[in-house]
Structure formats: structure tokens, C-alpha cells
C-alpha atoms as a PDB file:
ATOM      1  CA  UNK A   1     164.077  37.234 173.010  1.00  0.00           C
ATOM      2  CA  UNK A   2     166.267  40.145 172.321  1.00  0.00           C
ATOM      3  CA  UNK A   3     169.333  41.377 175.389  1.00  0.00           C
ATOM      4  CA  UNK A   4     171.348  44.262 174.860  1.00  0.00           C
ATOM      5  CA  UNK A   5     174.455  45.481 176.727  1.00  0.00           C
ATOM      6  CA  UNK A   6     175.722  49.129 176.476  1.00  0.00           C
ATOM      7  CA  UNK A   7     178.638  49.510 177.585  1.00  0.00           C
ATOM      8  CA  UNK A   8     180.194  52.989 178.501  1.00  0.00           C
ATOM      9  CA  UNK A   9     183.778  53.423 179.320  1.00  0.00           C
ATOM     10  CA  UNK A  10     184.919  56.475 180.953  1.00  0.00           C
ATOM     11  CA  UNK A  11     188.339  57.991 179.710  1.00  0.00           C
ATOM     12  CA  UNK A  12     190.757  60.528 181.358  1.00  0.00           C
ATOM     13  CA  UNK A  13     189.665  64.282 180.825  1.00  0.00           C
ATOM     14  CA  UNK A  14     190.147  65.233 177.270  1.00  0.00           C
ATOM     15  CA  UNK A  15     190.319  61.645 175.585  1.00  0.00           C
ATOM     16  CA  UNK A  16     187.369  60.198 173.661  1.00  0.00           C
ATOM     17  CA  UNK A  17     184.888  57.962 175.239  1.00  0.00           C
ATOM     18  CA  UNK A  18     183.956  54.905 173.271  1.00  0.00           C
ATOM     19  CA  UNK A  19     180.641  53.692 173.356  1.00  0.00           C
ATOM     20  CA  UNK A  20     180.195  50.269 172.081  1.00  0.00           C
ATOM     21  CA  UNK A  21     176.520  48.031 171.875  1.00  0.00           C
ATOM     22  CA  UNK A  22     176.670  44.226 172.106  1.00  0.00           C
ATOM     23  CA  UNK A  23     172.914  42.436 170.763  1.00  0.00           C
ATOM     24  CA  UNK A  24     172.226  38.802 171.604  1.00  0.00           C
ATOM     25  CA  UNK A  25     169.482  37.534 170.317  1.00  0.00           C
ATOM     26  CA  UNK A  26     167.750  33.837 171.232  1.00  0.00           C
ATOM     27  CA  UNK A  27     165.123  32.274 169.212  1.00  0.00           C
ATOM     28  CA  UNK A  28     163.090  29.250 169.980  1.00  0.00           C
ATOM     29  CA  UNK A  29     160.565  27.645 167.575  1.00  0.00           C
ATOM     30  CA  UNK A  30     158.777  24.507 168.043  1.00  0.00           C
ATOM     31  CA  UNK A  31     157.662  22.458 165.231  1.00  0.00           C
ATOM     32  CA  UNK A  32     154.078  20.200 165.878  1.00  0.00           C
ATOM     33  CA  UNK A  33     154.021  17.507 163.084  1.00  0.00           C
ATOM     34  CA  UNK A  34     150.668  16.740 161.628  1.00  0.00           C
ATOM     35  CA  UNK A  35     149.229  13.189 161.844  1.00  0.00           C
ATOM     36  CA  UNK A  36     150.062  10.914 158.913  1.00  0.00           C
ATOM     37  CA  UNK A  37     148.734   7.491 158.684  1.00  0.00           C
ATOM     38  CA  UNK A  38     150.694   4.416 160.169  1.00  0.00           C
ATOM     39  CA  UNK A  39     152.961   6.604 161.533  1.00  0.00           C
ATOM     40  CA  UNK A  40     151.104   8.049 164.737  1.00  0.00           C
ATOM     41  CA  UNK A  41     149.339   6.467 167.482  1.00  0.00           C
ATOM     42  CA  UNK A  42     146.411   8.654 166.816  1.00  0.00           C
ATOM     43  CA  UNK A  43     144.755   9.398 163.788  1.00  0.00           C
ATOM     44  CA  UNK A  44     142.650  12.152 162.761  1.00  0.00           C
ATOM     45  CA  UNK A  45     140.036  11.154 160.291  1.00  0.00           C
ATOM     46  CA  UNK A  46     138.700  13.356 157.897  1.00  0.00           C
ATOM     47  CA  UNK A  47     135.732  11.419 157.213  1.00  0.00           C
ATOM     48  CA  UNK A  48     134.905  11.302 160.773  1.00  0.00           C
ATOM     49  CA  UNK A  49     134.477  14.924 161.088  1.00  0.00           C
ATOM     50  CA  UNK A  50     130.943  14.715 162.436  1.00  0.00           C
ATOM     51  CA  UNK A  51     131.681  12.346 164.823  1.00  0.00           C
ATOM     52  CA  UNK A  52     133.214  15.420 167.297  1.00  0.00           C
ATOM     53  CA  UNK A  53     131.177  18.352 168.704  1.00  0.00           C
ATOM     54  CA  UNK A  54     132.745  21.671 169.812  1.00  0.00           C
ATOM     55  CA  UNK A  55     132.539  22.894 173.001  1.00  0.00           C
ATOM     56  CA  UNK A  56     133.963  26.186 175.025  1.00  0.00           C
ATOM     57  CA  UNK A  57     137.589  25.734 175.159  1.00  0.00           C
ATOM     58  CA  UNK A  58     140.282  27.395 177.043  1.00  0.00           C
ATOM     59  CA  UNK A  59     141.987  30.440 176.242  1.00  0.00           C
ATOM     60  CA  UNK A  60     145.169  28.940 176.197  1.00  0.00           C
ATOM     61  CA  UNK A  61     146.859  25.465 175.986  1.00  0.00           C
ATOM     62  CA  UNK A  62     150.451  24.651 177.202  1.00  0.00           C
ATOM     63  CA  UNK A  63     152.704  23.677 174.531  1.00  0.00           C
ATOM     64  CA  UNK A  64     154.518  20.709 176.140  1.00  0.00           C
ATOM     65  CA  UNK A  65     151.067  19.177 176.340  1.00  0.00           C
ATOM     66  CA  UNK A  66     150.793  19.293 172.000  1.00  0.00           C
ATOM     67  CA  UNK A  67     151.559  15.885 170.208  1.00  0.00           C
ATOM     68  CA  UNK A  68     150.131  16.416 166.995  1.00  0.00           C
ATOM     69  CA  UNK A  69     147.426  18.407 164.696  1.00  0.00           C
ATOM     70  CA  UNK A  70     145.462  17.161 161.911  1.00  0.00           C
ATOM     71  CA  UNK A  71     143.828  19.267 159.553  1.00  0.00           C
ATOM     72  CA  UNK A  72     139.790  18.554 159.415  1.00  0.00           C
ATOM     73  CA  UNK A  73     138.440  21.511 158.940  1.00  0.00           C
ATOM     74  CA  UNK A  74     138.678  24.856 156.391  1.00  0.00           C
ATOM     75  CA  UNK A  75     139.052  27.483 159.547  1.00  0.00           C
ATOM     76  CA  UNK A  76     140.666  25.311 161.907  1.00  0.00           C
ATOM     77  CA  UNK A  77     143.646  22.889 163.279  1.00  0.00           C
ATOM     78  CA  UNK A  78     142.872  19.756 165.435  1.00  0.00           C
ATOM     79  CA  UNK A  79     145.252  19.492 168.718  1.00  0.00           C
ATOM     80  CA  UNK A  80     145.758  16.427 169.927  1.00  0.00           C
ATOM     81  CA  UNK A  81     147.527  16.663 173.233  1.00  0.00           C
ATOM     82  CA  UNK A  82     149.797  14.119 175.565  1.00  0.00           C
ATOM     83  CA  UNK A  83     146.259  12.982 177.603  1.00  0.00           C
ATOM     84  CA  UNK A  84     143.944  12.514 174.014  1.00  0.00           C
ATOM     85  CA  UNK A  85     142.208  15.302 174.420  1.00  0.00           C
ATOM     86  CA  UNK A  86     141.450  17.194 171.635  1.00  0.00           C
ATOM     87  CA  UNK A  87     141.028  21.252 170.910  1.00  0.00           C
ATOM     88  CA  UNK A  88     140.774  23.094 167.942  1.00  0.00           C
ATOM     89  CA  UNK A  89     142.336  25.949 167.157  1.00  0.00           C
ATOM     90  CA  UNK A  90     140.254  28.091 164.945  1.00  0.00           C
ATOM     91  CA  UNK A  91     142.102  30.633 162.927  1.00  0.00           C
ATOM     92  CA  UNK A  92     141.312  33.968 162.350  1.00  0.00           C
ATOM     93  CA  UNK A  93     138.727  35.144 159.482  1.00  0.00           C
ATOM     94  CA  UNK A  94     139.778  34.335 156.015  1.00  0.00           C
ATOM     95  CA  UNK A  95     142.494  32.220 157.081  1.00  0.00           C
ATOM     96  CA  UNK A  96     142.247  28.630 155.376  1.00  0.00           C
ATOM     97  CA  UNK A  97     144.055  25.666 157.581  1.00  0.00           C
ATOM     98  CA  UNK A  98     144.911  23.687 154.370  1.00  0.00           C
ATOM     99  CA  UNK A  99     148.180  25.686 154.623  1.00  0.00           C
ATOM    100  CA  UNK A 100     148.941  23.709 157.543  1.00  0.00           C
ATOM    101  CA  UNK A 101     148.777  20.169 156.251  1.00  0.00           C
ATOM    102  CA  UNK A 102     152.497  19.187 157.003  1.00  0.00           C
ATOM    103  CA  UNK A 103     152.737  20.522 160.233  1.00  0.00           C
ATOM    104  CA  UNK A 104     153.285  23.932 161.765  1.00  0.00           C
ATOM    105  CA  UNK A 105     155.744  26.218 163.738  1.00  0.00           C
ATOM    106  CA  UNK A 106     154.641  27.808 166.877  1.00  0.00           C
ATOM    107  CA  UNK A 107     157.142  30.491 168.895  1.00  0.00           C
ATOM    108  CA  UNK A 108     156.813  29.716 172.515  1.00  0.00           C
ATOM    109  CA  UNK A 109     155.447  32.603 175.198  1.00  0.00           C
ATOM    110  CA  UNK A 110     157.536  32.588 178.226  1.00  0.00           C
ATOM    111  CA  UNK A 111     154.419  31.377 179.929  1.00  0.00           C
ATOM    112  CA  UNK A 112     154.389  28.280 177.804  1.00  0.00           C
ATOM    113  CA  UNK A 113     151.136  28.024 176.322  1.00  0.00           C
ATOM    114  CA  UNK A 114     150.034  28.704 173.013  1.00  0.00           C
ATOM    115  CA  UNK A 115     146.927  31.323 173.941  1.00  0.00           C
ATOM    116  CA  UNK A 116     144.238  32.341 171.476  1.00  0.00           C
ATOM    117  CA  UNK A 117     144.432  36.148 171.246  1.00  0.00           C
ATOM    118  CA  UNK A 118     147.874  36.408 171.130  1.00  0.00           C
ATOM    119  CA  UNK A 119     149.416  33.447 168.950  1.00  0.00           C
ATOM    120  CA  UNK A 120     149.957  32.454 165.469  1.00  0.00           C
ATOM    121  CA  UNK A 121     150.744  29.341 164.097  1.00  0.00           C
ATOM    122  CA  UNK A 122     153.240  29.700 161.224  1.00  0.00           C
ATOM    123  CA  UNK A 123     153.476  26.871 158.252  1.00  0.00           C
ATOM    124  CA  UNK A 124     156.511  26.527 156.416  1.00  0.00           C
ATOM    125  CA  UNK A 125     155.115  27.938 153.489  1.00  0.00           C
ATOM    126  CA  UNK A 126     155.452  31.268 154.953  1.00  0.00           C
ATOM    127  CA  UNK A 127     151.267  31.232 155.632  1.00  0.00           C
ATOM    128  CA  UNK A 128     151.357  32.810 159.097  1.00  0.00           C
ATOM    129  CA  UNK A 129     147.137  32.804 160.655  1.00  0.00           C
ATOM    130  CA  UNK A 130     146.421  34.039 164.527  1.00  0.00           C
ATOM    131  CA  UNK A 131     144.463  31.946 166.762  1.00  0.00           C
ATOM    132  CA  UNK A 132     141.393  33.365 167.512  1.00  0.00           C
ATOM    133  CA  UNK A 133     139.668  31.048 170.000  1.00  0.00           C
ATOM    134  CA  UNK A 134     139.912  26.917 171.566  1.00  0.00           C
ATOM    135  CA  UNK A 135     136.845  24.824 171.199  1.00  0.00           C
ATOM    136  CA  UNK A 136     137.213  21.522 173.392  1.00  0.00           C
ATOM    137  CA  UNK A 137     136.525  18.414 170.906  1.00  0.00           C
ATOM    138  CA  UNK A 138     134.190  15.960 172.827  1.00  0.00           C
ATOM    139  CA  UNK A 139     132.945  12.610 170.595  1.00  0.00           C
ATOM    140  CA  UNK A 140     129.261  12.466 169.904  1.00  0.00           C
ATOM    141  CA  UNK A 141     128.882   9.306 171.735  1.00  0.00           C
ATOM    142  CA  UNK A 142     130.817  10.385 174.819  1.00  0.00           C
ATOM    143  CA  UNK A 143     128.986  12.314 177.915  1.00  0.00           C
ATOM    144  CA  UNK A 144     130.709  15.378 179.493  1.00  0.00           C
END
């Protein structure tokens, strides 16, 4: 979020004006950990990969709701939010989510959702992938 300020100062006939620019800039960046063994309350499994089906998601998901990602699949990061439900963020063509193993770095919209479309998630190797869609994680042996 970027604010500027000109400021324009009038003078008596015949002096110089001054013209002077003051730029504040705010930046917000929120980091979602990745689940590690023993040291979450939920764990994503790798080895239980088939035991989810994707579904329509939403466009967007609010970011206060996020409580940790896993990585399970090549194109794709696992959400798990505050309720346990799950969404995956799939990430845009030729974008591989093993960057994201330890965790990624989303800037927040001022809606405060992270929206396929729009967002990125950024790893702190530098790998930066857009979010193309939300599919809704249900477990095979639960009913809609």
C-alpha cells in the first residue's frame, strides 16, 4: 500500500516555490507454515493422498481462516483452515508446489481473502506461482 503527499507551498510574487513529495509505504505479508509432524494438530499425509476427492471450490478463501498447508500434490498446496476444512490451491501451469515445502508468504488483499485469479503464493526461495482455482477436499468415506 503506497500514500503520497505533495505538498505545494505558495511564496510571495517573485520568490521560488518549493515543491517537495513525501512517500509512505506499508507492507504486510503473512507467512502460513506447512505441517510438520508432531508439531501440528493436523497432519497432512502424503500417503493418504487418495483418501480425498476434489470438489468445486470457492473463488476465494479468507486468510484469517488459514492454519496450515501441506504439500501433497505436484500442481497444488493443501489448506487446512481454523474449522478442518480443507481446499487446495492449484497453481498455475508449469508451476511445481515442491517449492513450497517449508511454508509460504501470501500479501493480504484489503478484502482479506486469498482469491484464485488474482493471488500468488510466494516461497522463500524466491519461487513466486498464481493461484489459479480452489477445489474443496472432501474424504472418500465422508458424504456431502
Amino acid at each position: 500500500m503506497f500514500s503520497s503527499v505533495l505538498l505545494l507551498l505558495t511564496a510571495p510574487a517573485g520568490e521560488p516555490v518549493e515543491l517537495a513529495q513525501l512517500t509512505i509505504q506499508q507492507r504486510v505479508i503473512i507467512r502460513v507454515p506447512t505441517v510438520r509432524k508432531g508439531r501440528a494438530p493436523v497432519r497432512i499425509d502424503p500417503e493418504a493422498r487418495d483418501d480425498w476427492r476434489e470438489k468445486k471450490g470457492p473463488r476465494c478463501v479468507a486468510l484469517r481462516s488459514i492454519r496450515a498447508a501441506g504439500v501433497v500434490v505436484e500442481n497444488g498446496v493443501d489448506l487446512i483452515l481454523a474449522d478442518n476444512h480443507r481446499y487446495r490451491a492449484r497453481l498455475e501451469r508449469g508451476c511445481d508446489s515442491l517449492g513450497f515445502y517449508s511454508g509460504f508468504y501470501v500479501e493480504p488483499h484489503e478484502d482479506g481473502s486469498l482469491c484464485s485469479g488474482r493471488d500468488e503464493l510466494q516461497a522463500r526461495s524466491g519461487l513466486s506461482c498464481a493461484i489459479d482455482s480452489f477445489r474443496r477436499l472432501i474424504r472418500n468415506d465422508e458424504e456431502e
